[in-house]
PDB file of N, CA and C in Angstrom:
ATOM      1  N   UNK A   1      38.746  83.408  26.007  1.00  0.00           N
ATOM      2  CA  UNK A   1      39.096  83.673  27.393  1.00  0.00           C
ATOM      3  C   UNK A   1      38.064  84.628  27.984  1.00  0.00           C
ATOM      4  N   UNK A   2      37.677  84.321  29.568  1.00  0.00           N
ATOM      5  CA  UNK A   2      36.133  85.118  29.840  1.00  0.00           C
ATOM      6  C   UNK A   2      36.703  86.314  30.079  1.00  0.00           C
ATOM      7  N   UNK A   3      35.990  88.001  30.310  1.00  0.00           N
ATOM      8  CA  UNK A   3      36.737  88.614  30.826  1.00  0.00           C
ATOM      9  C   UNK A   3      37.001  88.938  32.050  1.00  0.00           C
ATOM     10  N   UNK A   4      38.237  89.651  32.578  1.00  0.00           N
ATOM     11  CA  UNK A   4      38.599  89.679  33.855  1.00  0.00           C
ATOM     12  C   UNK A   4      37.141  90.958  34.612  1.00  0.00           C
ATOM     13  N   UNK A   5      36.885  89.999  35.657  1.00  0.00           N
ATOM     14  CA  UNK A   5      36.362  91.341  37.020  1.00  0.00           C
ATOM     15  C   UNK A   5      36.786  92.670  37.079  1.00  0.00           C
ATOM     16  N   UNK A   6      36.154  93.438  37.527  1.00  0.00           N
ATOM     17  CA  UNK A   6      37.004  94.854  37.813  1.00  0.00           C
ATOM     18  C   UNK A   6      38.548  94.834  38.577  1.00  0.00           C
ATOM     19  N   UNK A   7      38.648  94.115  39.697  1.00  0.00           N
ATOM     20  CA  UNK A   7      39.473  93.945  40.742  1.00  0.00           C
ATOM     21  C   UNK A   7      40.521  92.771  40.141  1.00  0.00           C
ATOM     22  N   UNK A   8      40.185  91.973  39.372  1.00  0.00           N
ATOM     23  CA  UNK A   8      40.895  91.164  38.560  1.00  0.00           C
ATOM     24  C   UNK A   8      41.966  91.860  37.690  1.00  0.00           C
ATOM     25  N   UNK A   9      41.553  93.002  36.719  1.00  0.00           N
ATOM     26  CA  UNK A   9      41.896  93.679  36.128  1.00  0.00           C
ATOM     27  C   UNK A   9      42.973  94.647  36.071  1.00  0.00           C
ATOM     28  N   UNK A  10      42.128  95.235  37.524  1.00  0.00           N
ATOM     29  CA  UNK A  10      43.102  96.249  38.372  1.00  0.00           C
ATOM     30  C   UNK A  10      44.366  95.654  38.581  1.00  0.00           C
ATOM     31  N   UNK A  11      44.451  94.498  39.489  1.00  0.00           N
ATOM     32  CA  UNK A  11      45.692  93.687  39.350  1.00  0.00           C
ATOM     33  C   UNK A  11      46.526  93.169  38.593  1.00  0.00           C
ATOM     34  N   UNK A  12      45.975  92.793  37.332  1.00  0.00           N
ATOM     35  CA  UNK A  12      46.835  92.291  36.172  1.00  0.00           C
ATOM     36  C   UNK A  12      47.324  93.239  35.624  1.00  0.00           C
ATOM     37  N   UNK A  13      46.550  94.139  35.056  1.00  0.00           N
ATOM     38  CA  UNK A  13      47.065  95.923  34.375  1.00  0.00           C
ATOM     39  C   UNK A  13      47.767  96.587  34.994  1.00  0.00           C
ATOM     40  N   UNK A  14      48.185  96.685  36.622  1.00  0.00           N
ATOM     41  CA  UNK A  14      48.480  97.758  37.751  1.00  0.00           C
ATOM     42  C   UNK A  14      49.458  97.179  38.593  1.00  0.00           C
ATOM     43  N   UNK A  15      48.654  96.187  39.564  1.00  0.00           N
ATOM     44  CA  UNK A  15      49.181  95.920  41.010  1.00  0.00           C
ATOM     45  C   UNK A  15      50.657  95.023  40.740  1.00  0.00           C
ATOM     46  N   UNK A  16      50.351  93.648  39.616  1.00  0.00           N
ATOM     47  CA  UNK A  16      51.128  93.164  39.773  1.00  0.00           C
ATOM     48  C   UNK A  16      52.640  93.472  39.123  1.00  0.00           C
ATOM     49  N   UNK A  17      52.828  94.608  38.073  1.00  0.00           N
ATOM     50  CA  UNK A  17      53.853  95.016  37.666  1.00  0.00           C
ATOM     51  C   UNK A  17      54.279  96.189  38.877  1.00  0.00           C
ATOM     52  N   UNK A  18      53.687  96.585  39.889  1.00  0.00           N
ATOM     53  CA  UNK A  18      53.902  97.593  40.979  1.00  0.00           C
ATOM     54  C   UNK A  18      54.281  97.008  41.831  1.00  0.00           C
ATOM     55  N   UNK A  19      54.261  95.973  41.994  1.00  0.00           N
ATOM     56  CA  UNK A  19      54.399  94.902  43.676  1.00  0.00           C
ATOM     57  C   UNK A  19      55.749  94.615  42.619  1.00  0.00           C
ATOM     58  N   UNK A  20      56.264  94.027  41.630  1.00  0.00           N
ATOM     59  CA  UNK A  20      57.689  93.557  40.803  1.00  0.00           C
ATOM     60  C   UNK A  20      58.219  94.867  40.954  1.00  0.00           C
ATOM     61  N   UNK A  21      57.836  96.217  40.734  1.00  0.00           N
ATOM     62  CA  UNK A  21      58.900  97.306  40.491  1.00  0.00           C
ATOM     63  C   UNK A  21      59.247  97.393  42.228  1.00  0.00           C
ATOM     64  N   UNK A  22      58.596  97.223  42.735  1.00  0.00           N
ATOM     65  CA  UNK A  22      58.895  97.701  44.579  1.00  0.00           C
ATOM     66  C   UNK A  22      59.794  96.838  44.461  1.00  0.00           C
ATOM     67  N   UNK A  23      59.407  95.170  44.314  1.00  0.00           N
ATOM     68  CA  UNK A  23      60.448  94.166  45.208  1.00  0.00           C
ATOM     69  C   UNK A  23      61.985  93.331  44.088  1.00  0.00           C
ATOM     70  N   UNK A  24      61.503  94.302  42.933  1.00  0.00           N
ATOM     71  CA  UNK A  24      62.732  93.525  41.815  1.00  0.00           C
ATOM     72  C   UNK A  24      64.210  93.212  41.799  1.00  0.00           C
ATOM     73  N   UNK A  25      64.848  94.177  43.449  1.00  0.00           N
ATOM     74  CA  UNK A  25      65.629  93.678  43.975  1.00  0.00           C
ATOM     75  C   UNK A  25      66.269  92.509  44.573  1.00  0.00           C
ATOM     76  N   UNK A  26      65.185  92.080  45.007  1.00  0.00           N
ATOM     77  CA  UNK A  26      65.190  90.773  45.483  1.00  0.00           C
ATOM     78  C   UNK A  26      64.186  89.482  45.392  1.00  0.00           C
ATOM     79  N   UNK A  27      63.734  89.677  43.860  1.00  0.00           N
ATOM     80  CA  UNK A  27      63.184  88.935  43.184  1.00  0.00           C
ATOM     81  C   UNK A  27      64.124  87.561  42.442  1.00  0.00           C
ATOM     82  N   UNK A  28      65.360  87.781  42.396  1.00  0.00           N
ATOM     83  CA  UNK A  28      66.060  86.360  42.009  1.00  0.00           C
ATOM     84  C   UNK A  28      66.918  85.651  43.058  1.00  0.00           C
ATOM     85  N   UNK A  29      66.627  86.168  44.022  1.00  0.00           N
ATOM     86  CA  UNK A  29      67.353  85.878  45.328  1.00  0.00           C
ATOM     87  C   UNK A  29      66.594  84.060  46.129  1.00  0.00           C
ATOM     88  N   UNK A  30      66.346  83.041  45.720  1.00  0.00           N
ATOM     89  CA  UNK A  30      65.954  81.838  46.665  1.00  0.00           C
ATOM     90  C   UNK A  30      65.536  82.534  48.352  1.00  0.00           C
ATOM     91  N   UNK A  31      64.427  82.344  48.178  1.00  0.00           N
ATOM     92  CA  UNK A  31      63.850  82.405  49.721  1.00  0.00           C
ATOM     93  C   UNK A  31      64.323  81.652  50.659  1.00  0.00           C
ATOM     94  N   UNK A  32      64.745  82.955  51.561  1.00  0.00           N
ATOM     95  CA  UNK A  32      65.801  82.095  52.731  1.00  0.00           C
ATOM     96  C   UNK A  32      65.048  80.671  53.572  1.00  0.00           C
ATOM     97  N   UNK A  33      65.438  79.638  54.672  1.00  0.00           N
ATOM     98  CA  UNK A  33      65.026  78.921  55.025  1.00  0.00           C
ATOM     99  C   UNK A  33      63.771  79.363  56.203  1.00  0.00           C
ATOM    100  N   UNK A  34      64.436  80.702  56.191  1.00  0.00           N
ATOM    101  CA  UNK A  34      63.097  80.962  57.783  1.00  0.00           C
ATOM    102  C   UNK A  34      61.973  81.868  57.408  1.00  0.00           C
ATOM    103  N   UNK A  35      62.156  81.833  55.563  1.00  0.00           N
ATOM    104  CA  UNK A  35      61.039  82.461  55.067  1.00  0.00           C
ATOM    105  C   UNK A  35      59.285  81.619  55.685  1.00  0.00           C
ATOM    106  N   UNK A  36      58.299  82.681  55.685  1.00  0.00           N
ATOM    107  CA  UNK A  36      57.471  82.180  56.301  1.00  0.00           C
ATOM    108  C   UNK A  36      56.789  80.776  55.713  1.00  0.00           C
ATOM    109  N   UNK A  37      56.232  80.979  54.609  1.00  0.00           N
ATOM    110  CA  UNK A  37      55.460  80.351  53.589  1.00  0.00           C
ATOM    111  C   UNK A  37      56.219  78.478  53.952  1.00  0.00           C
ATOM    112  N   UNK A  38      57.680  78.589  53.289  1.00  0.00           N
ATOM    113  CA  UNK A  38      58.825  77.881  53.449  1.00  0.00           C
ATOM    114  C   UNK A  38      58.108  76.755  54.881  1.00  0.00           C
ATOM    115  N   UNK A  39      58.771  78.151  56.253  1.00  0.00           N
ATOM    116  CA  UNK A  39      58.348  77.344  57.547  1.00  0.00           C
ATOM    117  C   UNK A  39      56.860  76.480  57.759  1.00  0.00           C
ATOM    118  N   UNK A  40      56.158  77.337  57.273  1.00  0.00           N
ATOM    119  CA  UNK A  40      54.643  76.854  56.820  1.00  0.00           C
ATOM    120  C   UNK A  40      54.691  75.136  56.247  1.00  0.00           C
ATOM    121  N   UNK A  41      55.071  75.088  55.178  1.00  0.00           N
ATOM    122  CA  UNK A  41      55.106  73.781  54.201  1.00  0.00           C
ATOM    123  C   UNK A  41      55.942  72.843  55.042  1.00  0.00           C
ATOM    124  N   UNK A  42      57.320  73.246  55.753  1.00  0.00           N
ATOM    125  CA  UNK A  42      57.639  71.891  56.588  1.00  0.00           C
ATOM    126  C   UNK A  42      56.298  71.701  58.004  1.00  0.00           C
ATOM    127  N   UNK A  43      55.614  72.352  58.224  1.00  0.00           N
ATOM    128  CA  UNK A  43      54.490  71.330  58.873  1.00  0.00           C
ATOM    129  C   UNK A  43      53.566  70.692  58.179  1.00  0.00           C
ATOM    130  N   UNK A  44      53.584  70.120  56.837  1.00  0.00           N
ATOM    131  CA  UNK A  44      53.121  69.884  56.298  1.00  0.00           C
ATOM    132  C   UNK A  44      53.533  67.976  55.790  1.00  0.00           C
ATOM    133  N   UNK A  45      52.930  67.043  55.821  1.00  0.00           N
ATOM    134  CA  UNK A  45      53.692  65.985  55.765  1.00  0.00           C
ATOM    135  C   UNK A  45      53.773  65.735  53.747  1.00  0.00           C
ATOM    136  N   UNK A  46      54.490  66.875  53.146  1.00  0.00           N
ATOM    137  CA  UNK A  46      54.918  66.331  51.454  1.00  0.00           C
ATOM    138  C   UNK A  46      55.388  65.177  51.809  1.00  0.00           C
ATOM    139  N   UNK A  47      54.896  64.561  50.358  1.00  0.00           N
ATOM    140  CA  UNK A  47      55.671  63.284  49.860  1.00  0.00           C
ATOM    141  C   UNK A  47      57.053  63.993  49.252  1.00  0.00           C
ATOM    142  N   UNK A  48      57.717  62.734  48.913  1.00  0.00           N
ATOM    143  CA  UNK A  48      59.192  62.752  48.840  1.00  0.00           C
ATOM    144  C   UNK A  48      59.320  63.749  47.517  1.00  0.00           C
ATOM    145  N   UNK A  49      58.171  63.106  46.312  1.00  0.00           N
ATOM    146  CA  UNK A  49      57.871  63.609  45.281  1.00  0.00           C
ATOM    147  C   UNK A  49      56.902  65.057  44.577  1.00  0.00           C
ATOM    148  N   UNK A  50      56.603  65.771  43.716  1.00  0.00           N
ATOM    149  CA  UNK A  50      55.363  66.156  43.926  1.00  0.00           C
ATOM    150  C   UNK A  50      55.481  67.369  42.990  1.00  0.00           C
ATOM    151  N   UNK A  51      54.545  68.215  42.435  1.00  0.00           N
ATOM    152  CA  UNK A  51      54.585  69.363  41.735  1.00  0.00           C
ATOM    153  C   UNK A  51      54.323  70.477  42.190  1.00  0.00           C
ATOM    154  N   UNK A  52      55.146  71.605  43.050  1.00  0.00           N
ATOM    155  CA  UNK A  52      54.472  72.669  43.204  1.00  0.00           C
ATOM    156  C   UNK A  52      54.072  74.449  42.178  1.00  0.00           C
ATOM    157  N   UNK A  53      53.510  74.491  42.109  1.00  0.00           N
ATOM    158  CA  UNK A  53      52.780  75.448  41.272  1.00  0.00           C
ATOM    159  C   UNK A  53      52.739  76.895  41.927  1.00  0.00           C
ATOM    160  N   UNK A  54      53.402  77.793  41.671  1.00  0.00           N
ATOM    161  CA  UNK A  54      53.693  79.345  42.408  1.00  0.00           C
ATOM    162  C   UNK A  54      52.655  80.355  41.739  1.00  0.00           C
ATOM    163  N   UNK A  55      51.926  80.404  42.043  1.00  0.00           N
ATOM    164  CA  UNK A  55      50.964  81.373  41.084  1.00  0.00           C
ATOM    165  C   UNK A  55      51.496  83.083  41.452  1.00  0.00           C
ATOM    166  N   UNK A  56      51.626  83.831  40.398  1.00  0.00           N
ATOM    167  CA  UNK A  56      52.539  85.666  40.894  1.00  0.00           C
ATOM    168  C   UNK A  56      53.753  85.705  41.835  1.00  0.00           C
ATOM    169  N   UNK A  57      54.778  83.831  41.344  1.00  0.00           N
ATOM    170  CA  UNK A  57      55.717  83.847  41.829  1.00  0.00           C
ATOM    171  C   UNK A  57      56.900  84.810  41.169  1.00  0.00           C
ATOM    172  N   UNK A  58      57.088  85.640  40.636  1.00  0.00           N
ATOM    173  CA  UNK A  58      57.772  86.649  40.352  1.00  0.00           C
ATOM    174  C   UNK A  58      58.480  86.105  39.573  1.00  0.00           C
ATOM    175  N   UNK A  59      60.231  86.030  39.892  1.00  0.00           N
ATOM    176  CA  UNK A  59      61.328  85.011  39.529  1.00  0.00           C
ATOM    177  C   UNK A  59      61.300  83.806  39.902  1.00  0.00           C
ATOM    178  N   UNK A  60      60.459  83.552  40.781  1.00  0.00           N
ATOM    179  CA  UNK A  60      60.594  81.940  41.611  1.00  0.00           C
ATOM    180  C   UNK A  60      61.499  82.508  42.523  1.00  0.00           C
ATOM    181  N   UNK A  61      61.386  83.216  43.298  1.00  0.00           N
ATOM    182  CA  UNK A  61      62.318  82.995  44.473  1.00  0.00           C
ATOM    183  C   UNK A  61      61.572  82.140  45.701  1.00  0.00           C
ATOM    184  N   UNK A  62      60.257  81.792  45.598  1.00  0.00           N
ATOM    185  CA  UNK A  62      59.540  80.787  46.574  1.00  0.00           C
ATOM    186  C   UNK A  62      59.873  79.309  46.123  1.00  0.00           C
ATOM    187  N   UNK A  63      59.830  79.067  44.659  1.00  0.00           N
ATOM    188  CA  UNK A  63      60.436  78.339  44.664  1.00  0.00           C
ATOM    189  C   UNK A  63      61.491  77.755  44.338  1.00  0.00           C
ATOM    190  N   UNK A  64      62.425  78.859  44.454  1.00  0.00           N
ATOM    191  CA  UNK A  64      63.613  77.924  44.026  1.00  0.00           C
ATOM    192  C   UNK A  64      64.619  77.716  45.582  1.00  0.00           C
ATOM    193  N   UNK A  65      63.500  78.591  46.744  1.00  0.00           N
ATOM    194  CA  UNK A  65      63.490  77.727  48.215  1.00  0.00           C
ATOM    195  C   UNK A  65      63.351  76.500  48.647  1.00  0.00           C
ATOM    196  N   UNK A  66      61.904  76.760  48.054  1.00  0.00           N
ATOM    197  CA  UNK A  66      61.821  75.078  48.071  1.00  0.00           C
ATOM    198  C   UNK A  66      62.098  73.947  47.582  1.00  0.00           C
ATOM    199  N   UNK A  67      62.482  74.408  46.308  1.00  0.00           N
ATOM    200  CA  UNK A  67      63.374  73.131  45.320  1.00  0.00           C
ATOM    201  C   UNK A  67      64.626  72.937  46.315  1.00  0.00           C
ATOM    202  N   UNK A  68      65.188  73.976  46.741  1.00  0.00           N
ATOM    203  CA  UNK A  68      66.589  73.673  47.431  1.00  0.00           C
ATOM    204  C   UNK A  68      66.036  72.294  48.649  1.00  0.00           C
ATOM    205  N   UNK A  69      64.994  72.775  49.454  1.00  0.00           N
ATOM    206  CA  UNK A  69      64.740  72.010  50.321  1.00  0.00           C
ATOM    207  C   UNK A  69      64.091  70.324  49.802  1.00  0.00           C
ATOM    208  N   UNK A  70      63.653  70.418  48.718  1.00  0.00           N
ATOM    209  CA  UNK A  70      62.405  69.430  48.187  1.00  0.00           C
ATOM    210  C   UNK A  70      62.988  69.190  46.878  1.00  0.00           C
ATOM    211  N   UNK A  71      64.413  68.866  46.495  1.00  0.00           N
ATOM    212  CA  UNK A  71      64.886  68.611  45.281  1.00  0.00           C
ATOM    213  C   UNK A  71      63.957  67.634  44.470  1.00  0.00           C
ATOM    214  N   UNK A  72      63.815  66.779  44.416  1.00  0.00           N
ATOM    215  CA  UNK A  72      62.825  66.074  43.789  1.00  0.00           C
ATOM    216  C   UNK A  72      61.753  66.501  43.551  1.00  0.00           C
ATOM    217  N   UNK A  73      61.168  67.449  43.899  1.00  0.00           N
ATOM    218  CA  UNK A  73      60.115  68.475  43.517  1.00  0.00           C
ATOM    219  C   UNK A  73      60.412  69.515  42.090  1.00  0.00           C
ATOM    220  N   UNK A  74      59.291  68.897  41.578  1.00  0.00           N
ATOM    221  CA  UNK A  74      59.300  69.636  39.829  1.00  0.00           C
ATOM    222  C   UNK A  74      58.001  71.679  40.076  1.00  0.00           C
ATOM    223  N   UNK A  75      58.996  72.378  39.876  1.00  0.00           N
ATOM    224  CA  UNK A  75      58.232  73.408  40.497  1.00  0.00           C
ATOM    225  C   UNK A  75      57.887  74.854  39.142  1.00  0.00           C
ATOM    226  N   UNK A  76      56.725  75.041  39.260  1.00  0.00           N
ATOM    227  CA  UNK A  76      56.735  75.461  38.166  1.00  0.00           C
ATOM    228  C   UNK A  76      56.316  77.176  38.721  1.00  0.00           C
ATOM    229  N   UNK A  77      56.636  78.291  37.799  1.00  0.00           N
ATOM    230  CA  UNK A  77      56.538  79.651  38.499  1.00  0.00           C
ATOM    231  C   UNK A  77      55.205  80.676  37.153  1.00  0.00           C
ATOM    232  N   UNK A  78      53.872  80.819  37.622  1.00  0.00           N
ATOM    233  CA  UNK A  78      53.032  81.594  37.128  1.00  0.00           C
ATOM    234  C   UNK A  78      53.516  82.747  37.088  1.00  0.00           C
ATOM    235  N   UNK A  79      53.533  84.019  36.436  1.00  0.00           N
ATOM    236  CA  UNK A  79      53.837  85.528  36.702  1.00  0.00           C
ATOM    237  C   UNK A  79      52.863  86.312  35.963  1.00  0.00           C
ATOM    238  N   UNK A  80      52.220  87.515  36.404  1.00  0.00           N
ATOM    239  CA  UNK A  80      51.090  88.450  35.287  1.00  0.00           C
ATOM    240  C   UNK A  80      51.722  89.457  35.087  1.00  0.00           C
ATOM    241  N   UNK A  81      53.335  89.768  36.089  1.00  0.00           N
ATOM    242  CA  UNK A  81      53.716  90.692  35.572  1.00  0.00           C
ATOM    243  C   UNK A  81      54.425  90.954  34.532  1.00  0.00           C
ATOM    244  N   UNK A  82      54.119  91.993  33.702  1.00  0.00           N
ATOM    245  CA  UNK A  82      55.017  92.284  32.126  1.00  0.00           C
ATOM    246  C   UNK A  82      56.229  92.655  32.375  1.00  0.00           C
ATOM    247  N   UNK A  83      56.716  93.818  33.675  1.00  0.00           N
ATOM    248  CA  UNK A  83      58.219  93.801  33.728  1.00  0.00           C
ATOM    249  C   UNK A  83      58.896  92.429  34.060  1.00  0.00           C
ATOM    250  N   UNK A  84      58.452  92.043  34.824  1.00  0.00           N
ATOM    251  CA  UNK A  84      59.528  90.533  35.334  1.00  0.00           C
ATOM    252  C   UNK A  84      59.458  89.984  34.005  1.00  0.00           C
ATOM    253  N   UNK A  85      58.355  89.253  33.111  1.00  0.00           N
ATOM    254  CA  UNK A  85      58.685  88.578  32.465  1.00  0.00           C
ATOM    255  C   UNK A  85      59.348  89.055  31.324  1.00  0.00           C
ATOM    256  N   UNK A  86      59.704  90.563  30.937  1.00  0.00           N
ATOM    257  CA  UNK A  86      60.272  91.193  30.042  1.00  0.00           C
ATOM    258  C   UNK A  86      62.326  91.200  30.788  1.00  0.00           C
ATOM    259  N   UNK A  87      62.289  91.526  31.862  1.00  0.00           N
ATOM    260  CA  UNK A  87      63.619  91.740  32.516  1.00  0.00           C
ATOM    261  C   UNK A  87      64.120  90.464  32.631  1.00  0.00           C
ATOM    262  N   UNK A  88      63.417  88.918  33.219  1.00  0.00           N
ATOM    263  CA  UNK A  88      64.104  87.735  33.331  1.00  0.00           C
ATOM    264  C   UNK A  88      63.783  86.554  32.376  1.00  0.00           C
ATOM    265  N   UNK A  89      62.824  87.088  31.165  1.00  0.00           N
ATOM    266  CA  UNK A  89      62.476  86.023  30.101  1.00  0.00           C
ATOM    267  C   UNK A  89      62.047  84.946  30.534  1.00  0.00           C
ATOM    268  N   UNK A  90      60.699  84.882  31.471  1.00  0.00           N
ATOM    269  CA  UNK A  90      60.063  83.645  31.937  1.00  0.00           C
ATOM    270  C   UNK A  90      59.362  83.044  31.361  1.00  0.00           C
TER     271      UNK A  90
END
């Protein structure tokens, strides 16, 4: 594996277990419908089908929005942080 950038680093070691301790409240919560991202993707013409991929999706609360909306959608959730994946076993 190559190694990470400085700023790469910073984030994997630091930012992204700091951005999970701020928002871990409402990290298993499904992103409401008038979430932005959400509103974003319905202007978007998806097929019926399709794979979406959450990269530093935390718990999946992005997508388990959009699964609600896009059931047939197989959605998979990336995380770098060590608390989330230690607190919800991802």
């Amino acid at each position: 594996m190559p190694s990470l950038n400085p700023q790469d680093a910073i984030f994997v070691n630091q930012e992204a277990d700091a951005w999970f301790e701020r928002n871990a409240a409402g990290a298993t919560i499904a992103a409401p419908p008038e979430d932005r991202v959400l509103r974003a993707l319905r202007q978007v013409a998806l097929p019926r089908k399709g794979v979406l991929l959450d990269v530093g999706g935390a718990a999946g609360r992005l997508a388990a929005g959009f699964q609600r909306e896009y059931p047939e959608w197989v959605c998979h959730v990336i995380e770098p942080s060590a608390p989330m994946k230690t607190r919800y076993k991802c």
